[in-house]
Protein backbone atom coordinates (compact mmCIF):
# COMPACT_ATOMS: atom_id res chain seq x y z
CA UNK A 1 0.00 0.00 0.00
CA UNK A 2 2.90 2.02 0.97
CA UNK A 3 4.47 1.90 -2.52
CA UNK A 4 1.11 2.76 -4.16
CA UNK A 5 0.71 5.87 -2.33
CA UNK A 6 4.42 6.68 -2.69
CA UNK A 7 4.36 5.98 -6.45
CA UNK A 8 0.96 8.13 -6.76
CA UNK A 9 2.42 11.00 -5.30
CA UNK A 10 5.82 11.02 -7.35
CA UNK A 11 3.32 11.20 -10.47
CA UNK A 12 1.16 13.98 -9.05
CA UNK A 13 4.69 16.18 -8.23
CA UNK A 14 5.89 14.64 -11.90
CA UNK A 15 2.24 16.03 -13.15
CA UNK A 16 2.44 19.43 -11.14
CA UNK A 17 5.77 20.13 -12.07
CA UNK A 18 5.15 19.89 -16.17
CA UNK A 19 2.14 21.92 -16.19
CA UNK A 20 3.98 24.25 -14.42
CA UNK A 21 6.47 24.20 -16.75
CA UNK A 22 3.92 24.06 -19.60
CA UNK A 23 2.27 27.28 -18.14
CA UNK A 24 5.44 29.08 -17.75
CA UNK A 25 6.55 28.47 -21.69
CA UNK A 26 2.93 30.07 -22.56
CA UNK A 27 3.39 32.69 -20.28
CA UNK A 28 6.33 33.30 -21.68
CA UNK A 29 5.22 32.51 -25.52
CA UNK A 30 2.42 34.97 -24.75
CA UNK A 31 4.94 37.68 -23.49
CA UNK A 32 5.90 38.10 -26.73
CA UNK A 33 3.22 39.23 -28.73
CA UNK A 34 0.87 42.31 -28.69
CA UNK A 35 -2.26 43.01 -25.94
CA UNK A 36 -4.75 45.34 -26.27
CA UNK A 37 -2.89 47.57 -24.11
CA UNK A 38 0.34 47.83 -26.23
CA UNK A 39 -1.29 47.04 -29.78
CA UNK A 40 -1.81 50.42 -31.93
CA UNK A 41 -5.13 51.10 -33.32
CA UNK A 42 -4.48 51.14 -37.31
CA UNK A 43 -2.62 47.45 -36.89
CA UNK A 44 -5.58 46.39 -34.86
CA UNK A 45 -7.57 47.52 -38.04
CA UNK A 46 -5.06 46.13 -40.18
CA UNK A 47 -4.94 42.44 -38.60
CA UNK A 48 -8.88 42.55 -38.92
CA UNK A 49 -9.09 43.19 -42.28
CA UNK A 50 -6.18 40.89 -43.67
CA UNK A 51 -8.03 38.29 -41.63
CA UNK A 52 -11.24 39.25 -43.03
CA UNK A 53 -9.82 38.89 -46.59
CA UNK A 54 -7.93 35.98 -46.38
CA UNK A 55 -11.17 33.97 -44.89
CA UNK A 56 -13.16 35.30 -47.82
CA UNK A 57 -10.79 34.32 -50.24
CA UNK A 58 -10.71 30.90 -48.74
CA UNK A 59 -14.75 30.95 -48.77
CA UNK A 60 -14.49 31.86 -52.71
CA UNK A 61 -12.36 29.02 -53.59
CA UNK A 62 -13.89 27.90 -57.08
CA UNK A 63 -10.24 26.74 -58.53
CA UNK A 64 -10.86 22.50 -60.25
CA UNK A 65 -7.36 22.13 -61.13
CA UNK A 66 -5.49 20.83 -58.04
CA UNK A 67 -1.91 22.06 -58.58
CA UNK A 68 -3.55 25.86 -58.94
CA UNK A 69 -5.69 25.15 -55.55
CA UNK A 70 -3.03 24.00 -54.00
CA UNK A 71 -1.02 26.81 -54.68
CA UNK A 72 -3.77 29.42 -53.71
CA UNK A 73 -4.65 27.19 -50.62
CA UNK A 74 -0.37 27.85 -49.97
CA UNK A 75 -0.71 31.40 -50.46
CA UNK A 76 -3.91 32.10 -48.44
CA UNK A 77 -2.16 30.21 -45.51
CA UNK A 78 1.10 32.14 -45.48
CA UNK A 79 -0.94 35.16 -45.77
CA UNK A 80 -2.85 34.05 -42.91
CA UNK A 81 0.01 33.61 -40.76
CA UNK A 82 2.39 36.51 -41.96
CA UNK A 83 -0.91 38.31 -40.79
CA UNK A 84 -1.09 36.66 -37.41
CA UNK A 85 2.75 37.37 -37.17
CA UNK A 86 2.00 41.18 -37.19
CA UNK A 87 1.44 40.10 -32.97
CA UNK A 88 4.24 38.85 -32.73
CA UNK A 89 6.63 35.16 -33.11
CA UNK A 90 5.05 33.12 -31.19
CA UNK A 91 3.31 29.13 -31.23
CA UNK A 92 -0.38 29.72 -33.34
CA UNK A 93 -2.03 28.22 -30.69
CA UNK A 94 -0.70 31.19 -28.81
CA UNK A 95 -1.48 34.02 -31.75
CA UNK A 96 -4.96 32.79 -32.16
CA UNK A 97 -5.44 32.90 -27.73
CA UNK A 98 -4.16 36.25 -27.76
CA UNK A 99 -5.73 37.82 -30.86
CA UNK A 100 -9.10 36.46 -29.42
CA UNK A 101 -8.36 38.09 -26.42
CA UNK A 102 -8.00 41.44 -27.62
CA UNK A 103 -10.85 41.05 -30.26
CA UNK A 104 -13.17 40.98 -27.20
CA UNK A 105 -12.04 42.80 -24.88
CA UNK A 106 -12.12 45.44 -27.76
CA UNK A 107 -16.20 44.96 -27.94
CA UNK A 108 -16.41 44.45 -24.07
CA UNK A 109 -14.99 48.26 -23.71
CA UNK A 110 -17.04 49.86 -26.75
CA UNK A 111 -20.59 48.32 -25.61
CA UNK A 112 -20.96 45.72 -22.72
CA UNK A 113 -24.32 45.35 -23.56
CA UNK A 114 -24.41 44.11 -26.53
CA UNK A 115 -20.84 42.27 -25.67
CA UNK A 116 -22.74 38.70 -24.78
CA UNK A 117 -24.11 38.51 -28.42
CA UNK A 118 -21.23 39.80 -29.61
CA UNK A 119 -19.16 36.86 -28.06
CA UNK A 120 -21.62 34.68 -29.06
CA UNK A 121 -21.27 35.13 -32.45
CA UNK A 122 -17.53 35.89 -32.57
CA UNK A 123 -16.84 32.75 -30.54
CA UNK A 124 -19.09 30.70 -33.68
CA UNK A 125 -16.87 32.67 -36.15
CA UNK A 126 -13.17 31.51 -34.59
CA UNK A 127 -14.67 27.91 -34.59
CA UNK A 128 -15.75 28.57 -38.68
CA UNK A 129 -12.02 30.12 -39.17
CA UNK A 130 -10.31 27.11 -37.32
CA UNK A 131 -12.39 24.69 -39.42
CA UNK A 132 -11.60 26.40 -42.31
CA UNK A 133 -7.83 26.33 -41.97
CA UNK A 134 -8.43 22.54 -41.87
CA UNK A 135 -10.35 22.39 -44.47
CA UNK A 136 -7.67 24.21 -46.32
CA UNK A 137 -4.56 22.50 -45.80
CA UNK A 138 -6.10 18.80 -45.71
CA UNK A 139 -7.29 19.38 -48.72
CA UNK A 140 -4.41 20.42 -49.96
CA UNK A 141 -2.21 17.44 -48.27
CA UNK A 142 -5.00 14.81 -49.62
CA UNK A 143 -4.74 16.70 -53.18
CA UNK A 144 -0.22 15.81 -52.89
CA UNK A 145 -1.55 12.09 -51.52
CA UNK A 146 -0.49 12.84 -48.13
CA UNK A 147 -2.84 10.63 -45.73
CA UNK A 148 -2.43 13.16 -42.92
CA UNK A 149 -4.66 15.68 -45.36
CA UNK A 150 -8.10 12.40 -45.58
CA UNK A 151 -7.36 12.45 -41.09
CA UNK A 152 -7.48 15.86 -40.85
CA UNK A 153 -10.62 16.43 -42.50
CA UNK A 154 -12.18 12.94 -41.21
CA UNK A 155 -11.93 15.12 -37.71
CA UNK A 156 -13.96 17.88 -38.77
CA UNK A 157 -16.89 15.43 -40.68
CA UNK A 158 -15.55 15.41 -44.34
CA UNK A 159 -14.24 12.19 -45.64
CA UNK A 160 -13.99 10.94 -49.20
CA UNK A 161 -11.78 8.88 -51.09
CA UNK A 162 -10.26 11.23 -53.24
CA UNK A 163 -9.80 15.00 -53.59
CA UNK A 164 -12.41 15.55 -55.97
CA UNK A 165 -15.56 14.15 -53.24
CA UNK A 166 -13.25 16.42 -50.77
CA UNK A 167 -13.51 19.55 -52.45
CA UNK A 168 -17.41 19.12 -53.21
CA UNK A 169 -17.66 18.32 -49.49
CA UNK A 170 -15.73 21.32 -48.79
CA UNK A 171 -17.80 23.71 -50.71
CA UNK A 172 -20.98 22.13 -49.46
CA UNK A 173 -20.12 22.98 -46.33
CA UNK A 174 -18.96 26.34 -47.39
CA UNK A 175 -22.08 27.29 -49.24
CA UNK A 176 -24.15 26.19 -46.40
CA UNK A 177 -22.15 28.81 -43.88
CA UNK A 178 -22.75 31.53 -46.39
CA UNK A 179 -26.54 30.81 -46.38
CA UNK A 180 -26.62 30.97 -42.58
CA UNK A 181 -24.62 34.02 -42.26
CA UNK A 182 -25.57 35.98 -45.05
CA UNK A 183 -23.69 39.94 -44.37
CA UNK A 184 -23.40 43.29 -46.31
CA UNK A 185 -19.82 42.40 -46.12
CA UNK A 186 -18.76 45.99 -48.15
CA UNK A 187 -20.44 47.86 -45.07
CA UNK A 188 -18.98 46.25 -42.71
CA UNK A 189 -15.85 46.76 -44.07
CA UNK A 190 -16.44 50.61 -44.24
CA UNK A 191 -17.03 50.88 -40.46
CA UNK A 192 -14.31 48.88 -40.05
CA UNK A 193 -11.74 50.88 -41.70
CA UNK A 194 -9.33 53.19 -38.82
CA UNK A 195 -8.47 55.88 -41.26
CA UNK A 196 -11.68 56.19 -42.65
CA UNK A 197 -13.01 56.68 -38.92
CA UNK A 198 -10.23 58.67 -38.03
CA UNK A 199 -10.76 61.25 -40.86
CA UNK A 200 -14.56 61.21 -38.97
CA UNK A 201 -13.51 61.51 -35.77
CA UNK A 202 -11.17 64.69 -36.16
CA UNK A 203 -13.87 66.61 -38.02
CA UNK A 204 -15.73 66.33 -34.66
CA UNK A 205 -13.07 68.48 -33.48
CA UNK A 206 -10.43 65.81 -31.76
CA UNK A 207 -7.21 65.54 -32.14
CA UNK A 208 -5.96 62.11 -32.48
CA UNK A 209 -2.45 60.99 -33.34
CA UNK A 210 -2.35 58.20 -36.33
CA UNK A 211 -0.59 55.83 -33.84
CA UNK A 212 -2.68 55.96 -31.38
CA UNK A 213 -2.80 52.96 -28.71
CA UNK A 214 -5.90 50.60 -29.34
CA UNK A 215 -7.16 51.39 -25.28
CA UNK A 216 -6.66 54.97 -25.66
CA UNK A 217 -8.70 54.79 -28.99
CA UNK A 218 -11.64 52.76 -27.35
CA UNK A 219 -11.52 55.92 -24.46
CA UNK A 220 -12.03 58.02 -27.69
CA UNK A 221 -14.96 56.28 -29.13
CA UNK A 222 -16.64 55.46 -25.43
CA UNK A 223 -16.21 59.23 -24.76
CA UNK A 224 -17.93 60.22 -28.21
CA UNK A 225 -20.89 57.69 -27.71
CA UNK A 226 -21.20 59.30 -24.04
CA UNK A 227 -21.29 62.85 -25.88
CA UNK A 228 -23.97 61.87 -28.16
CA UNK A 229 -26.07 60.04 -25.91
CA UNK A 230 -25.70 63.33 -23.52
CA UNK A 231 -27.26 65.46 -26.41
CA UNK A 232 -29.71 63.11 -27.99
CA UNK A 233 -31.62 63.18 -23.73
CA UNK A 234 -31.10 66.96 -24.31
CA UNK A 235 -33.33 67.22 -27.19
């Protein structure tokens, strides 16, 4: 009994003392890359948008010849993560944590009531992104007769036994998002744009720097929406 309990308790400190070390290497992975208390405003902007595009570019996919989609599939990716890069080196596991992070911490400051649908929906969209990437790349590792590409995609519900059922699974799927989340992408985009809303902004009489810190830039927009509301009980 005595070497039971003695063995048990070497494996707990054994357990303790790698996800300590585990925890450590993220905290220190983490370190590295931008929070939305050091990131500017206009790459906040920026990393939104190249996301943006590179997901509808993936959604768009419509190439038959599998050496060209494997190519675009190639380009799209290193797009995607010279993109995610703009944070900061680090692990993607570690990118995507942090960029999340900021992404709603960003809507938690501007409006905290509409924050819970926000998340909601944003949390939906990161799982869509993720299986997209998958989608992706084991297509394109099934399309070079890689197994790894068939497993990947078997994870995520799309099997077949060559790349031609895979890509008709893959647009399927895509086509059915799109249905379900039908958007006036082009205004969204407008709102979205920092320069655009900066140009705005001044002519309301404040004077912002173009480099302004992303928390100092939600303070703006809080402090504008506070104004307004102010004047609209006025009236």
């Amino acid at each position: 009994m005595f070497n039971f309990i003695h063995g048990h308790n070497e494996v707990s400190v054994d357990y303790m003392t790698m996800r300590k070390k585990i925890q450590s290497t993220e905290e220190g992975e983490l370190s590295k890359l931008l929070s939305f208390e050091t990131i500017k405003a206009k790459m906040y902007y920026q990393i939104q948008k190249n996301l943006n595009q590179v997901v509808k570019s993936q959604q768009n996919l419509l190439i038959s010849n599998p050496e060209e989609l494997a190519t675009e599939i190639k380009r799209l990716n290193n797009q995607w993560v010279k993109t995610m890069n703009l944070l900061g080196e680090a692990k993607p596991e570690h990118q995507k944590n942090r960029w999340r992070e900021i992404v709603e911490r960003y809507f938690r400051e501007i409006d905290e009531s509409s924050f819970e649908i926000f998340l909601k929906t944003k949390r939906k969209d990161v799982a869509w992104d993720c299986d997209l990437v998958i989608m992706n790349t084991g297509l394109q590792l099934a399309t070079i007769g890689m197994d790894e590409g068939y497993e990947a995609l078997a994870e995520i519900g799309i099997k077949g036994d060559n790349p031609e059922q895979l890509l008709q699974k893959i647009k399927g799927r895509i086509t059915n998002y799109e249905l379900r989340n039908l958007k006036n992408t082009e205004e969204e985009s407008n709102h979205s744009d920092f320069f655009m809303m900066l140009a705005q902004i001044r002519k309301q009489g404040y004077s912002i720097d173009g480099n302004i810190l992303l928390e100092e830039w939600v303070g703006v927009l809080k402090d504008i929406k506070e104004n307004n509301e102010r004047n609209n009980s006025k009236e």
